[in-house]
C-alpha atoms as a PDB file:
ATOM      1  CA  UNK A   1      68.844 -22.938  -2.485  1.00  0.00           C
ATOM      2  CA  UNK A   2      66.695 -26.196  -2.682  1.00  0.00           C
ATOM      3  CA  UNK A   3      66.853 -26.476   0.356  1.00  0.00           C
ATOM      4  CA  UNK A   4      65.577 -23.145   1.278  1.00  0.00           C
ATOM      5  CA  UNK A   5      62.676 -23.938  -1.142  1.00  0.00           C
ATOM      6  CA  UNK A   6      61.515 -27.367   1.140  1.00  0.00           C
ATOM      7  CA  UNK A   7      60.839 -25.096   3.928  1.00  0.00           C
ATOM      8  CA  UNK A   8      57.798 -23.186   2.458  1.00  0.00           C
ATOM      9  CA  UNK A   9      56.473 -26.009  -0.145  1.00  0.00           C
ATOM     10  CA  UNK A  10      53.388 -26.619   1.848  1.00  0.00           C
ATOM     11  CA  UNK A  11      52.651 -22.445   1.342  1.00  0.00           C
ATOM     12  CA  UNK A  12      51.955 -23.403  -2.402  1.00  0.00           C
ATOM     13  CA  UNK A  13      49.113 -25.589  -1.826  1.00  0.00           C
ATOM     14  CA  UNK A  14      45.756 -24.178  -2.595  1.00  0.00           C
ATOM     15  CA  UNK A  15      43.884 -24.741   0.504  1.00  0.00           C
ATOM     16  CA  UNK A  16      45.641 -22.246   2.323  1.00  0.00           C
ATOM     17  CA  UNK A  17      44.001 -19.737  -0.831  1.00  0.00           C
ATOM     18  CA  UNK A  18      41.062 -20.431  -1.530  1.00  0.00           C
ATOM     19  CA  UNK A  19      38.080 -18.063   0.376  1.00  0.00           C
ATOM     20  CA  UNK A  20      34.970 -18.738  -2.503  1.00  0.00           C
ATOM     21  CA  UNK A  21      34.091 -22.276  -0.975  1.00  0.00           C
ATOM     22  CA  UNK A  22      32.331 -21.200   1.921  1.00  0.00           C
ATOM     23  CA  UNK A  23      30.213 -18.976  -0.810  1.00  0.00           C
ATOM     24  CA  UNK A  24      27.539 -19.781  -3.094  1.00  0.00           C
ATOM     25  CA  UNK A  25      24.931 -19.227  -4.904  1.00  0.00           C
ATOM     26  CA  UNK A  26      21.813 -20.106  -2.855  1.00  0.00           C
ATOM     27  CA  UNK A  27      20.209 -18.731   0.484  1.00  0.00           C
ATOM     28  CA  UNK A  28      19.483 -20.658   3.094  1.00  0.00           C
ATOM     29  CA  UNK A  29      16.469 -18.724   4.143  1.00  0.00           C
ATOM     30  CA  UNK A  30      15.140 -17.566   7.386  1.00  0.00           C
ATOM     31  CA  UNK A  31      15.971 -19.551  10.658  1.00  0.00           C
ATOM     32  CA  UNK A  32      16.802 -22.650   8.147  1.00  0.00           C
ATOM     33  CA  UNK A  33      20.908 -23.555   8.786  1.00  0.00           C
ATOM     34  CA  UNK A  34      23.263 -26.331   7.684  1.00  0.00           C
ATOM     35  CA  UNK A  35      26.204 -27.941   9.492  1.00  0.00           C
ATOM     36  CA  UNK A  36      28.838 -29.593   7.531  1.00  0.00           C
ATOM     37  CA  UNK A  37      32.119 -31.411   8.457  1.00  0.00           C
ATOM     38  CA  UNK A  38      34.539 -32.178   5.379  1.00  0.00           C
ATOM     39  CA  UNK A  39      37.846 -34.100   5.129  1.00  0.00           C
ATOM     40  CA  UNK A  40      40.078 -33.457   2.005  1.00  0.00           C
ATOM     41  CA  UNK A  41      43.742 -34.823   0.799  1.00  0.00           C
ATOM     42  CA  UNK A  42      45.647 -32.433  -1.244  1.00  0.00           C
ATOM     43  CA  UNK A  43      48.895 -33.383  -2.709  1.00  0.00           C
ATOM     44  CA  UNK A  44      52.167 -32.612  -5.404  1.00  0.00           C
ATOM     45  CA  UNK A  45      55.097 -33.910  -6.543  1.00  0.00           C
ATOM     46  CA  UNK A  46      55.890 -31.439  -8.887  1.00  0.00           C
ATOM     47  CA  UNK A  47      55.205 -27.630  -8.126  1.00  0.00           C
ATOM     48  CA  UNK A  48      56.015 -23.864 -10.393  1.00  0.00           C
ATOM     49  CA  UNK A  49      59.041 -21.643  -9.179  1.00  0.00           C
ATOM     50  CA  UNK A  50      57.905 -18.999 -10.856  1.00  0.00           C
ATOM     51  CA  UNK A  51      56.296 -20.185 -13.962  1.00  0.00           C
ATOM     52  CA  UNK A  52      58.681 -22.695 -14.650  1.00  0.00           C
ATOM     53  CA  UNK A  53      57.722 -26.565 -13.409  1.00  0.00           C
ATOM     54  CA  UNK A  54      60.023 -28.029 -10.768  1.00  0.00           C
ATOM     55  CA  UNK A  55      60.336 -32.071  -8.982  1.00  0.00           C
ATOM     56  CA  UNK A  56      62.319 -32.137  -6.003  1.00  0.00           C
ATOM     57  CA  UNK A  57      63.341 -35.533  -5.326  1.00  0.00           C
ATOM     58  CA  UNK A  58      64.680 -34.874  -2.130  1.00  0.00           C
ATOM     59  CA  UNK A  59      61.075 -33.721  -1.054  1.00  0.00           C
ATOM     60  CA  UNK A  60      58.732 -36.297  -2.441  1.00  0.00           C
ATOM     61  CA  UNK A  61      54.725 -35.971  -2.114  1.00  0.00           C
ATOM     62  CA  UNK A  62      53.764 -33.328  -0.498  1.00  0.00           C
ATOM     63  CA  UNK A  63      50.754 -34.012   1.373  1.00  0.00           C
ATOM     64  CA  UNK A  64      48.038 -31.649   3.247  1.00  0.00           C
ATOM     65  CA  UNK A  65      44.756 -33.345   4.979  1.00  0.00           C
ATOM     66  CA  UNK A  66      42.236 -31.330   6.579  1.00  0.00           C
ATOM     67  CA  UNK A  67      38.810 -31.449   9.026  1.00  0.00           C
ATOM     68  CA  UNK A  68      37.039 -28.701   8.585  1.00  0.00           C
ATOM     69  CA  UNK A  69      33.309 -27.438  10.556  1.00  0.00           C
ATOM     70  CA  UNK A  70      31.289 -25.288   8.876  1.00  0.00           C
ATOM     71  CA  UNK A  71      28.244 -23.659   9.821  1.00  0.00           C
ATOM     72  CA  UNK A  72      25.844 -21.690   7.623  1.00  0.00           C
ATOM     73  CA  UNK A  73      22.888 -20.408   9.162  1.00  0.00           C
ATOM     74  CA  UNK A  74      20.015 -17.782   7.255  1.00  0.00           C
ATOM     75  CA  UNK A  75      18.491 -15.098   9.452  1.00  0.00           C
ATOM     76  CA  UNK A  76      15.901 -13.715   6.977  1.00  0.00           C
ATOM     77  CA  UNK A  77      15.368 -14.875   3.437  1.00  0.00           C
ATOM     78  CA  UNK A  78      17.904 -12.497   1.996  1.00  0.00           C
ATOM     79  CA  UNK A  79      20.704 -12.804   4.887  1.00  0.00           C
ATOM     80  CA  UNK A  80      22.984 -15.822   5.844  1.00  0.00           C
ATOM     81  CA  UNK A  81      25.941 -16.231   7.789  1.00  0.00           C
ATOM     82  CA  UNK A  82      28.594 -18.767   7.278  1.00  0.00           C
ATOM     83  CA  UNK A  83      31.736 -19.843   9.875  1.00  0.00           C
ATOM     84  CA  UNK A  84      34.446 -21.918   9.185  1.00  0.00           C
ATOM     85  CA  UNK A  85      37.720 -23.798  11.222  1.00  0.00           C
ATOM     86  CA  UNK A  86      39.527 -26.513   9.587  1.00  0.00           C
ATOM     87  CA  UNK A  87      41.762 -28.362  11.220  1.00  0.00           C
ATOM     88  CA  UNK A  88      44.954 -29.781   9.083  1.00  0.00           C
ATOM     89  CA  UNK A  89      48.130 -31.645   8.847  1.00  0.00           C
ATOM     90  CA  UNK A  90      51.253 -31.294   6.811  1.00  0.00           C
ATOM     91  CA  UNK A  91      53.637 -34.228   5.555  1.00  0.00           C
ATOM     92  CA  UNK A  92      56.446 -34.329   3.005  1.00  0.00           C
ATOM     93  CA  UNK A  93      57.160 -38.220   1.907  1.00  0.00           C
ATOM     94  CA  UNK A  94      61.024 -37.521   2.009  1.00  0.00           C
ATOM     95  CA  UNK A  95      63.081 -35.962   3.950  1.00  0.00           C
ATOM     96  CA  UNK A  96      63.937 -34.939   7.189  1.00  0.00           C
ATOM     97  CA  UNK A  97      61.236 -32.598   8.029  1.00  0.00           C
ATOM     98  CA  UNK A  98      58.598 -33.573  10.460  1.00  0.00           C
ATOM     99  CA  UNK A  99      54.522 -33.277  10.391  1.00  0.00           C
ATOM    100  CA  UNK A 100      52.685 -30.387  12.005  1.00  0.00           C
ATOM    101  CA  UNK A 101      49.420 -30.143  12.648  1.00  0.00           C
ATOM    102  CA  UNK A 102      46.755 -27.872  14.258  1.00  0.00           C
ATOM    103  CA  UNK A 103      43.963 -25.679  13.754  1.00  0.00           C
ATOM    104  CA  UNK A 104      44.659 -23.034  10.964  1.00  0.00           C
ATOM    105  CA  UNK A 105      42.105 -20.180  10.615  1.00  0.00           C
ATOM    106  CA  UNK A 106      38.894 -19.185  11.742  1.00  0.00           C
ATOM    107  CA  UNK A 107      36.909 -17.844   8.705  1.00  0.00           C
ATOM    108  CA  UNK A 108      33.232 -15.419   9.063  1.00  0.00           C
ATOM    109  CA  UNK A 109      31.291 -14.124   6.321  1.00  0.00           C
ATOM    110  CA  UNK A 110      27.875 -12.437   5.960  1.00  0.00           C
ATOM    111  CA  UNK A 111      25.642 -13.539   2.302  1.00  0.00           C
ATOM    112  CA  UNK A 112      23.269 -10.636   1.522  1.00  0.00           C
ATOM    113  CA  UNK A 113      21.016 -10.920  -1.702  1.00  0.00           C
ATOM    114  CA  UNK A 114      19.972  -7.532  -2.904  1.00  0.00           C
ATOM    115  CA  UNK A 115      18.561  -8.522  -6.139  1.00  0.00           C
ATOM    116  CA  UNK A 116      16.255 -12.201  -7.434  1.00  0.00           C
ATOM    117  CA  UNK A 117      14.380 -12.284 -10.242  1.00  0.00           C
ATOM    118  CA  UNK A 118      11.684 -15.229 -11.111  1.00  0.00           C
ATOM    119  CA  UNK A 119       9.497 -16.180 -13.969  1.00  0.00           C
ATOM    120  CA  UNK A 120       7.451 -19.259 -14.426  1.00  0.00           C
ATOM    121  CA  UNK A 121       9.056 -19.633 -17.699  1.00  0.00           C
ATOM    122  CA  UNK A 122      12.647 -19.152 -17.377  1.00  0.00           C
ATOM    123  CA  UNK A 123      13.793 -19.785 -14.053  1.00  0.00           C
ATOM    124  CA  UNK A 124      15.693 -17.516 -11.377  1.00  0.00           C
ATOM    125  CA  UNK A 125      18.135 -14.810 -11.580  1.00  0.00           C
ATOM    126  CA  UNK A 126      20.146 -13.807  -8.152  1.00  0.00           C
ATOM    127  CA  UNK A 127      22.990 -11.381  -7.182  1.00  0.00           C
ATOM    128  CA  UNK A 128      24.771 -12.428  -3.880  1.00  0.00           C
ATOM    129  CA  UNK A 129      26.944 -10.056  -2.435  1.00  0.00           C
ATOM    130  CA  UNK A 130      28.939 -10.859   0.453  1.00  0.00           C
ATOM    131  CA  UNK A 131      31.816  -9.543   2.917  1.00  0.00           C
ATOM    132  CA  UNK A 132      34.179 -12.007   5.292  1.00  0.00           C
ATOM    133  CA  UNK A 133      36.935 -12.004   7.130  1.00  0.00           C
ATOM    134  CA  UNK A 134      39.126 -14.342   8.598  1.00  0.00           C
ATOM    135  CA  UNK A 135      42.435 -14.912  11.669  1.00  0.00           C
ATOM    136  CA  UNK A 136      44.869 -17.292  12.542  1.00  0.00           C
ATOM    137  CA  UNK A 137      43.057 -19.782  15.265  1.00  0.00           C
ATOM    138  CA  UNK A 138      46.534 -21.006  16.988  1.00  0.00           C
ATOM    139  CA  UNK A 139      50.174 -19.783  16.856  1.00  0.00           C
ATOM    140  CA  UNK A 140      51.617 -21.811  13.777  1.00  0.00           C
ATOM    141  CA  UNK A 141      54.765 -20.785  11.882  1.00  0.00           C
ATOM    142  CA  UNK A 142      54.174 -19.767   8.250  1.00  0.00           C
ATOM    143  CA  UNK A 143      57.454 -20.352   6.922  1.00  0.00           C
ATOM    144  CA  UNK A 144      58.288 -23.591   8.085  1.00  0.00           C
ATOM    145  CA  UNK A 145      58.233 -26.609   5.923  1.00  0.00           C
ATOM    146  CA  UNK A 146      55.423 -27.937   7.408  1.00  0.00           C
ATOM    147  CA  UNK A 147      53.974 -24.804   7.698  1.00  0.00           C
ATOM    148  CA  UNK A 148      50.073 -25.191   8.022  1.00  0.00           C
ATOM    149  CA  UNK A 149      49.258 -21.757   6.659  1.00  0.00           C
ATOM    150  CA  UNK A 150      50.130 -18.277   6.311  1.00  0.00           C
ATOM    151  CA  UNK A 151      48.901 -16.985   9.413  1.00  0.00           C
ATOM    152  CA  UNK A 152      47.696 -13.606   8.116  1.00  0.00           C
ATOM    153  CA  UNK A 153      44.580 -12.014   9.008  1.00  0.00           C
ATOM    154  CA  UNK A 154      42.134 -11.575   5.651  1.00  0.00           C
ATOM    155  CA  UNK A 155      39.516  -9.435   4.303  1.00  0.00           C
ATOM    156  CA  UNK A 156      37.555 -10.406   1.280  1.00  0.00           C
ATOM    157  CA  UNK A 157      34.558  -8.819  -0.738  1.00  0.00           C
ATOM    158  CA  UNK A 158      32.158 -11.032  -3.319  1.00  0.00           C
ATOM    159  CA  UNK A 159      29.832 -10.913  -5.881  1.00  0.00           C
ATOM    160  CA  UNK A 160      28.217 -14.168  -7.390  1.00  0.00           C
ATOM    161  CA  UNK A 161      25.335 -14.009  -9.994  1.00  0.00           C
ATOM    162  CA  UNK A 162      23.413 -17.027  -9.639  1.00  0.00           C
ATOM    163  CA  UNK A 163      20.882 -18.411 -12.213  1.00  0.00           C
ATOM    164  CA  UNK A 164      18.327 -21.592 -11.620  1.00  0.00           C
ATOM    165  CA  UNK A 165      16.122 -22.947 -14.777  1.00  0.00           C
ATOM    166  CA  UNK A 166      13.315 -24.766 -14.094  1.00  0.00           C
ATOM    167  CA  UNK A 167      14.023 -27.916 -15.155  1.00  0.00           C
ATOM    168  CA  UNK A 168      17.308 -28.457 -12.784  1.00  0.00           C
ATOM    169  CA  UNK A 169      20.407 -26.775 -14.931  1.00  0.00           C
ATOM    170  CA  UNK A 170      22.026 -23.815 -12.914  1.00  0.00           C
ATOM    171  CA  UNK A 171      25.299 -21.601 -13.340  1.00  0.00           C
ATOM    172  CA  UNK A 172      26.556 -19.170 -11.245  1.00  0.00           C
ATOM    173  CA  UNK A 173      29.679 -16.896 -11.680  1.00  0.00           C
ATOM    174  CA  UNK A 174      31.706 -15.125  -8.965  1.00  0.00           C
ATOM    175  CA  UNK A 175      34.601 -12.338  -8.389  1.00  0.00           C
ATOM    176  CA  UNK A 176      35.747 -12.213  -5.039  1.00  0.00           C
ATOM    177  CA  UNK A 177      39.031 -10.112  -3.720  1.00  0.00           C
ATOM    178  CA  UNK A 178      41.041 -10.833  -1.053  1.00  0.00           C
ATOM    179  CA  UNK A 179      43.045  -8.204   1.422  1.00  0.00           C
ATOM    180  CA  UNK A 180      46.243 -10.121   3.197  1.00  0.00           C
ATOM    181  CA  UNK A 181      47.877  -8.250   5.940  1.00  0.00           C
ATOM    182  CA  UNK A 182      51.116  -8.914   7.560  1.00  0.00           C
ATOM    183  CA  UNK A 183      52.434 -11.921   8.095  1.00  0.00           C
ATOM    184  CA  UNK A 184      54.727 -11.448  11.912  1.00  0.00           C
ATOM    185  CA  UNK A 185      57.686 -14.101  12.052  1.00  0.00           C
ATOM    186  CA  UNK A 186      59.555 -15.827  14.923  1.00  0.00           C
ATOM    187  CA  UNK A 187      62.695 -14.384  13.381  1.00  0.00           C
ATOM    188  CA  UNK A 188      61.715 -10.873  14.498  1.00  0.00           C
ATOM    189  CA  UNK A 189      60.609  -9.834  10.910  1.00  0.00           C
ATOM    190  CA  UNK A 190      57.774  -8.994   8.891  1.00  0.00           C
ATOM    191  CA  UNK A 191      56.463  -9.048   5.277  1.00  0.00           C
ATOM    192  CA  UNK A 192      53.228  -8.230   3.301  1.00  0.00           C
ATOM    193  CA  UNK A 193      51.430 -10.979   1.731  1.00  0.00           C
ATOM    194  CA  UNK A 194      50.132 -10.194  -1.488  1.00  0.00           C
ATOM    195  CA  UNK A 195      46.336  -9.328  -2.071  1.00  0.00           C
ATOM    196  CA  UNK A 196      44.162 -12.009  -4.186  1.00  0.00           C
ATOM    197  CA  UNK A 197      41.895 -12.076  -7.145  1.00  0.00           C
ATOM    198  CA  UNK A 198      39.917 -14.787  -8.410  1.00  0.00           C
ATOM    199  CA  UNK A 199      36.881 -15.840 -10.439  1.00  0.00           C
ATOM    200  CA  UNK A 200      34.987 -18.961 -10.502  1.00  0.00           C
ATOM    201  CA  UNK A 201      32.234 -20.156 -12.941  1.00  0.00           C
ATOM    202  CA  UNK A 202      30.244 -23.320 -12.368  1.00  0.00           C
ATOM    203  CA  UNK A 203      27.868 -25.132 -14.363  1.00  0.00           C
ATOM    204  CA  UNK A 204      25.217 -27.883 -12.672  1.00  0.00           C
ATOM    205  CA  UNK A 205      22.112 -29.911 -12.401  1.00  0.00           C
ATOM    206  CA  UNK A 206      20.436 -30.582  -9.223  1.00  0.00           C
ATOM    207  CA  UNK A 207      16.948 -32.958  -8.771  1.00  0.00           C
ATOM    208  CA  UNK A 208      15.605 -34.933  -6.165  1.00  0.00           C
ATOM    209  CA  UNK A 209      18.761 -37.425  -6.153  1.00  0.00           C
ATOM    210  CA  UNK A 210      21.938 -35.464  -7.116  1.00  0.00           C
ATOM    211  CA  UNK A 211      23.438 -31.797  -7.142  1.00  0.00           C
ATOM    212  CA  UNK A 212      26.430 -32.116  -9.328  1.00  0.00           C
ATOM    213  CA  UNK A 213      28.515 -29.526 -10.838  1.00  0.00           C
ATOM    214  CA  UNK A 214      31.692 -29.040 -12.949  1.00  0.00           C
ATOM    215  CA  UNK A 215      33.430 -25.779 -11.856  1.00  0.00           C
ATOM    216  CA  UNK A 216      36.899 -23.598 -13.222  1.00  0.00           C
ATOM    217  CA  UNK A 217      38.350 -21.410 -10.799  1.00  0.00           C
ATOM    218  CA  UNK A 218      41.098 -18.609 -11.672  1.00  0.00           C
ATOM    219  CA  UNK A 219      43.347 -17.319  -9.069  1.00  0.00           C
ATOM    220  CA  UNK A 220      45.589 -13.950  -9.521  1.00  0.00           C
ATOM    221  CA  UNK A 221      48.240 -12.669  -7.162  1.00  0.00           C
ATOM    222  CA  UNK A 222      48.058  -9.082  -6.755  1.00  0.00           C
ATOM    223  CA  UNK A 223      51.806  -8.602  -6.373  1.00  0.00           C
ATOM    224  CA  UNK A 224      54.463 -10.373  -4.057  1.00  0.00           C
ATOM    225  CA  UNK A 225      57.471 -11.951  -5.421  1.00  0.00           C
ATOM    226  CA  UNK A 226      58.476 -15.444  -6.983  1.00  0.00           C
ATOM    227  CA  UNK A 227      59.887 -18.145  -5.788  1.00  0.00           C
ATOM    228  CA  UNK A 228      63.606 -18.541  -7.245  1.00  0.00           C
ATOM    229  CA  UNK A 229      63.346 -14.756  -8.797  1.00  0.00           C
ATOM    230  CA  UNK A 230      67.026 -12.584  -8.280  1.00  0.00           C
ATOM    231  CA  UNK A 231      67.537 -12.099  -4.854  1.00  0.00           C
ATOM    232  CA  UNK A 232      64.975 -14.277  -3.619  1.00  0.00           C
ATOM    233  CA  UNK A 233      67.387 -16.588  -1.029  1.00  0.00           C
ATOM    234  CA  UNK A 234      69.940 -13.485  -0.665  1.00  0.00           C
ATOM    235  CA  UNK A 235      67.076 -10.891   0.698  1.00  0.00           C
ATOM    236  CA  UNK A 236      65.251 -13.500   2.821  1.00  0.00           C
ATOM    237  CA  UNK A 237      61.979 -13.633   1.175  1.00  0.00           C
ATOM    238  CA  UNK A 238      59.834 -15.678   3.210  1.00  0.00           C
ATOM    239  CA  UNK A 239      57.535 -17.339   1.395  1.00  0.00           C
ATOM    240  CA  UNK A 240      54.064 -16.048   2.376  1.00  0.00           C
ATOM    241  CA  UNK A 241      55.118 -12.957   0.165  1.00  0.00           C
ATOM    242  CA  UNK A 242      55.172 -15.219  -2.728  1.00  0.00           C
ATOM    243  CA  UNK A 243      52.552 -14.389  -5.586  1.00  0.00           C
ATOM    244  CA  UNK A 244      50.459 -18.138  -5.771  1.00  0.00           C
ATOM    245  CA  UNK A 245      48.330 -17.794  -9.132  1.00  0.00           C
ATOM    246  CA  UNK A 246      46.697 -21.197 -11.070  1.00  0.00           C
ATOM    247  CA  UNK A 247      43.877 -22.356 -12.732  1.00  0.00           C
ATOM    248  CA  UNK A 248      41.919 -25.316 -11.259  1.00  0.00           C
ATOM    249  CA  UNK A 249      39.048 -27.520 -12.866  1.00  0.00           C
ATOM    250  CA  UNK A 250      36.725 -29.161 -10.392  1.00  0.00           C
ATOM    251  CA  UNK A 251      33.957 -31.140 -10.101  1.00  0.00           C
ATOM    252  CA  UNK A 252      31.098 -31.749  -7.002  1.00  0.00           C
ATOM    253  CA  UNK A 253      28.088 -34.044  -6.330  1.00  0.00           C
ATOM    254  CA  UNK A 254      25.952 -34.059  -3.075  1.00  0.00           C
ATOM    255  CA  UNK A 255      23.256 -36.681  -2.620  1.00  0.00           C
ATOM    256  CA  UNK A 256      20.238 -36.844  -0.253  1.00  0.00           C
ATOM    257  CA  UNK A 257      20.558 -40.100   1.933  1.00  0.00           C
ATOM    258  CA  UNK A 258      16.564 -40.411   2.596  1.00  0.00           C
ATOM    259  CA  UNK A 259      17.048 -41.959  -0.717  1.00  0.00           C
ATOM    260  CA  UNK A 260      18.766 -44.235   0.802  1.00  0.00           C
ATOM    261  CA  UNK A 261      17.035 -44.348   4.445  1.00  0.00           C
ATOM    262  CA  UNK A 262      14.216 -41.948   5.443  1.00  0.00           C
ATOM    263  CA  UNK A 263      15.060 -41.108   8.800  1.00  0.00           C
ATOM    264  CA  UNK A 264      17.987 -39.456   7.228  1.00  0.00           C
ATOM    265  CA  UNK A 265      16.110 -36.869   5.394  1.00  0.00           C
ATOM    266  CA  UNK A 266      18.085 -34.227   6.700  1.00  0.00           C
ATOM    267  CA  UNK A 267      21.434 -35.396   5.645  1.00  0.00           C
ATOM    268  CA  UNK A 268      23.714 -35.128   2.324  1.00  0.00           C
ATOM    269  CA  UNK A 269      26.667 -36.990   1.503  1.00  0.00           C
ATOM    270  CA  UNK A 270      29.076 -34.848  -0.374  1.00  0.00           C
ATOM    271  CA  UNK A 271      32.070 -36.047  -2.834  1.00  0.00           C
ATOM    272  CA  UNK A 272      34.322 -33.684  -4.968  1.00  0.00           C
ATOM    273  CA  UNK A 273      37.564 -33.402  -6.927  1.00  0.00           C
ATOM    274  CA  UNK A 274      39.484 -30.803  -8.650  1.00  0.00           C
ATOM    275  CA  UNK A 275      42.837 -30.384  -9.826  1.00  0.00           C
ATOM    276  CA  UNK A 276      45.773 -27.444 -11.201  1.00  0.00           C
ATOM    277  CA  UNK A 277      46.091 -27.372 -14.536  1.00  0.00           C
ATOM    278  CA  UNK A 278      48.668 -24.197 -14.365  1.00  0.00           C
ATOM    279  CA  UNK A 279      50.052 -22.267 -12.019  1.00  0.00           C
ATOM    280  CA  UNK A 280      52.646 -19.987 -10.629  1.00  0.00           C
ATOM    281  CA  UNK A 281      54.236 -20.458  -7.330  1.00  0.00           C
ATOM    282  CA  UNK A 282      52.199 -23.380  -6.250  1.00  0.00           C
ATOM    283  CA  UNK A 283      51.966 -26.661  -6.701  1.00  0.00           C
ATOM    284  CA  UNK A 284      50.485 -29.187  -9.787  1.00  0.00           C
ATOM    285  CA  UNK A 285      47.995 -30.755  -6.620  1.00  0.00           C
ATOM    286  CA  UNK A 286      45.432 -32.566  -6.855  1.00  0.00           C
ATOM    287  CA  UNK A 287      42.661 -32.591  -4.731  1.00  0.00           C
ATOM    288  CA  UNK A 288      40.196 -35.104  -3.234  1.00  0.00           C
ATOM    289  CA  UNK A 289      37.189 -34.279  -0.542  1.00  0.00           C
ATOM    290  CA  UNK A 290      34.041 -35.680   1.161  1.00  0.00           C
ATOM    291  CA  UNK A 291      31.829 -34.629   3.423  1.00  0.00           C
ATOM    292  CA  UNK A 292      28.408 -35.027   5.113  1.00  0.00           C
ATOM    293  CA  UNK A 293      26.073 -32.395   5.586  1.00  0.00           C
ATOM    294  CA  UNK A 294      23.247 -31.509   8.411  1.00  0.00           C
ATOM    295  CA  UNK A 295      20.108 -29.334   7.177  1.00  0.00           C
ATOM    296  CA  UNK A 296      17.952 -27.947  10.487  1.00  0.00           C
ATOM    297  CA  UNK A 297      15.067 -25.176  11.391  1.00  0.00           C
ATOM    298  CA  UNK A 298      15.830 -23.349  14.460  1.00  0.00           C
ATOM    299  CA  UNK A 299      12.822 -21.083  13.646  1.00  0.00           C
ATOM    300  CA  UNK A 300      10.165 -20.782  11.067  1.00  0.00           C
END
């Protein structure tokens, strides 16, 4: 049975969840974009079968790195569009298993603001709703050890409520749900991956030299099965019909480098952090990322 459990422990790792990062609370605004390229290191030792915490010794640290591109570009003031691809890598420190690695899923979503309020006074009050989608880029296997994803197509639905003071504090608070299709095997068989809730609130303070927040994200199977539950080796389950739930705490900072060099002005270097506090079918990761970020005009 432990055995059987090595060969989907990379399924439990967030990053293969998580849709809110490529949404926020801000707009671009019209013909202004942003390109971004990350890299993040995600890893466990110790990960929930069920609700009950597990360490597999003959396993180790379970390590995922990604690249990912990212593209956000506004069309009119209330409009954007965001795409995403990252590109990752899967590694157990013991073990037999070997890496994989490859591109994992291409991710689109369109930001529409319907509603801002300002006053001189009290700041700014936005609702962003938004719609995305998102497919498998290559032919990976999602119940393999080193399985670099779930390879099921997505469809997710947002709603983040965004509010700016005037003297740099901000918080914003988002719902988004996630649709999961059906995940197609090698082993000529197929199974429904459960549907996803989750809410996110974040609290920050952005100025001229830092945008740094402290966020707490909550993530809710809707259905699918747990790992270890009566019947789970004897029927087959694979394991992207597992139900992955947790709570995460997480922190970000971006930073202008024409404070550091003025020809620069359009970059930001970006550092972040979070971690899983609890869970349920996933693993106790933590989670470390950086990036560097391009702001352009194509029109004005």
């Amino acid at each position: 049975m432990r055995k059987t459990i090595l060969f989907g422990m990379l399924m439990l790792s967030p990053l293969f969840m998580n849709a809110q990062g490529m949404i926020n609370g801000s707009m671009m605004g019209a013909g202004k974009g942003m390109a971004a390229i990350s890299y993040a290191n995600e890893s466990f030792k110790e990960f929930w079968e069920g609700d009950k915490l597990y360490y597999e010794a003959n396993m180790g640290t379970v390590t995922t790195q990604s690249v990912a591109l990212m593209l956000t570009q506004g069309i009119t003031s209330q409009i954007d569009i965001v795409a995403m691809v990252p590109y990752i890598s899967s590694t157990f420190s013991q073990g037999t298993l070997a890496s994989q690695s490859g591109l994992q899923d291409f991710s689109f979503a369109v930001k529409f603001r319907p509603y801002q309020l300002k006053t001189e006074s009290s700041g700014t009050l936005s609702a962003i709703i938004s719609a995305g989608v998102s497919t498998p880029t290559t032919d990976y296997v999602p119940d393999a050890g080193n399985a670099i994803g779930s390879h099921v197509g997505t469809a997710d639905a947002r709603l983040t409520v965004a509010y700016e003071s005037t003297f740099g504090l901000f918080a914003n608070a988002q719902y988004g749900y996630t649709r999961r299709g059906a995940v197609h095997l090698d082993r000529d068989y197929t199974v429904n991956a459960p549907d996803i809730g989750d809410l996110v609130f974040k609290v920050g303070y952005m100025s001229s030299l830092i945008n740094a927040d402290v966020w707490y994200e909550n993530q809710n199977a809707r259905g699918g099965i747990d790992i270890r539950q009566k019947g789970f080796s004897q029927q087959g389950y694979p394991f992207p019909a597992t139900g992955p739930s947790f709570n995460r705490l997480g922190l970000n900072a971006s930073f202008p480098l024409e404070n550091v060099e003025p020809s620069l002005k359009a970059f930001k270097l970006y550092l972040g952090g979070s971690m899983i506090t609890s869970g349920r079918n996933v693993g106790k990761s933590t989670r470390i990322a950086a990036g560097l970020m391009y702001e352009f005009t194509l029109w004005e």
